[in-house]
Protein backbone atom coordinates (compact mmCIF):
# COMPACT_ATOMS: atom_id res chain seq x y z
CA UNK A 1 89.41 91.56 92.99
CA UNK A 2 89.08 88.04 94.01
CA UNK A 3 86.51 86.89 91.44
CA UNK A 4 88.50 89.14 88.93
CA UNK A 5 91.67 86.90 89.74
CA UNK A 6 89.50 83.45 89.84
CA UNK A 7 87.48 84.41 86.37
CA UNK A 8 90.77 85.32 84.48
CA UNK A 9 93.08 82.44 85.90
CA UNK A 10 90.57 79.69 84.93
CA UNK A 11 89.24 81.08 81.83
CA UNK A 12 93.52 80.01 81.18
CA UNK A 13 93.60 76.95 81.86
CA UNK A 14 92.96 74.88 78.83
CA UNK A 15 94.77 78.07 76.87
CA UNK A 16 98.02 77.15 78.87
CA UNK A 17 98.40 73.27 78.81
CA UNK A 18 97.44 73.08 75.15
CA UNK A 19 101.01 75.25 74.57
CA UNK A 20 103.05 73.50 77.28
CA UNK A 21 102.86 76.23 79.77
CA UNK A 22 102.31 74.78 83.56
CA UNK A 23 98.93 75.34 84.07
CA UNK A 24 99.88 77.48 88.07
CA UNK A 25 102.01 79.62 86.27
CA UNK A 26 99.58 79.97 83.43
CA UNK A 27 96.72 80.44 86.61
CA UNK A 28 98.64 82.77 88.64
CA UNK A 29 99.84 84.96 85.07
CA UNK A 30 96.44 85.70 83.80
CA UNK A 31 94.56 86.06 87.24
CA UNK A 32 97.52 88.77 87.96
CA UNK A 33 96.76 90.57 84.29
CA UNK A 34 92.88 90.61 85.53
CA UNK A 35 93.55 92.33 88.53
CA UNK A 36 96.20 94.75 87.37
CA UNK A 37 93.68 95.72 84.26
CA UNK A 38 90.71 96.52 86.98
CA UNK A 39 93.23 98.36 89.26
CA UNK A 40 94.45 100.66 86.45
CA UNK A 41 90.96 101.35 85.37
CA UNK A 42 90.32 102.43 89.31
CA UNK A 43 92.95 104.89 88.84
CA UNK A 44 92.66 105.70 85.89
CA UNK A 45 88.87 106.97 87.10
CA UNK A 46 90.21 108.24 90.12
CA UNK A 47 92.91 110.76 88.23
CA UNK A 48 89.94 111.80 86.49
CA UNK A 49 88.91 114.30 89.27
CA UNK A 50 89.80 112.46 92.31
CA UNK A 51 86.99 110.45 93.87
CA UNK A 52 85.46 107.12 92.94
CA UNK A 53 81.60 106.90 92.61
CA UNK A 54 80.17 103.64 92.56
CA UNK A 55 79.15 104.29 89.12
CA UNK A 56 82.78 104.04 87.99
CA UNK A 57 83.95 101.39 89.85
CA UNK A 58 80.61 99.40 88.86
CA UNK A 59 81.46 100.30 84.97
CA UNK A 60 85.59 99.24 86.02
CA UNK A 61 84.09 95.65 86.96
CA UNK A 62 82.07 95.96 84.64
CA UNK A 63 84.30 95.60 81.74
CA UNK A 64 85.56 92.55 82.75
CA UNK A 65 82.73 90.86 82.57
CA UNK A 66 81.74 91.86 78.89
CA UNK A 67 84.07 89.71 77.06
């Protein structure tokens, strides 16, 4: 969840000074977004029949990384 928060908060950066938003609230915004988007796909897997295999948490992360 870490890297999840670090990869989405400074992908933001440049995004968030170039339209006059500070660039810790612009950090803290997207790298909160990240995490809540990997934490719904974790439950969302979970409701599915309640258990996590490492498949579906791998293919959660996963998507974050394919952008």
């Amino acid at each position: 969840m870490i890297a999840v928060f670090v990869s989405n908060g400074l992908a933001i950066i440049g995004a968030g000074s170039i339209i006059g938003i500070d660039t810790l609230s612009a950090v803290l915004l997207a790298g909160s977004l990240g995490v809540a988007k990997v934490t719904e796909g974790l439950a969302r897997a979970y409701l599915d029949d309640g258990k996590l295999t490492i498949d579906e948490i791998n293919e959660v992360f996963g998507t974050m990384d394919r952008k």
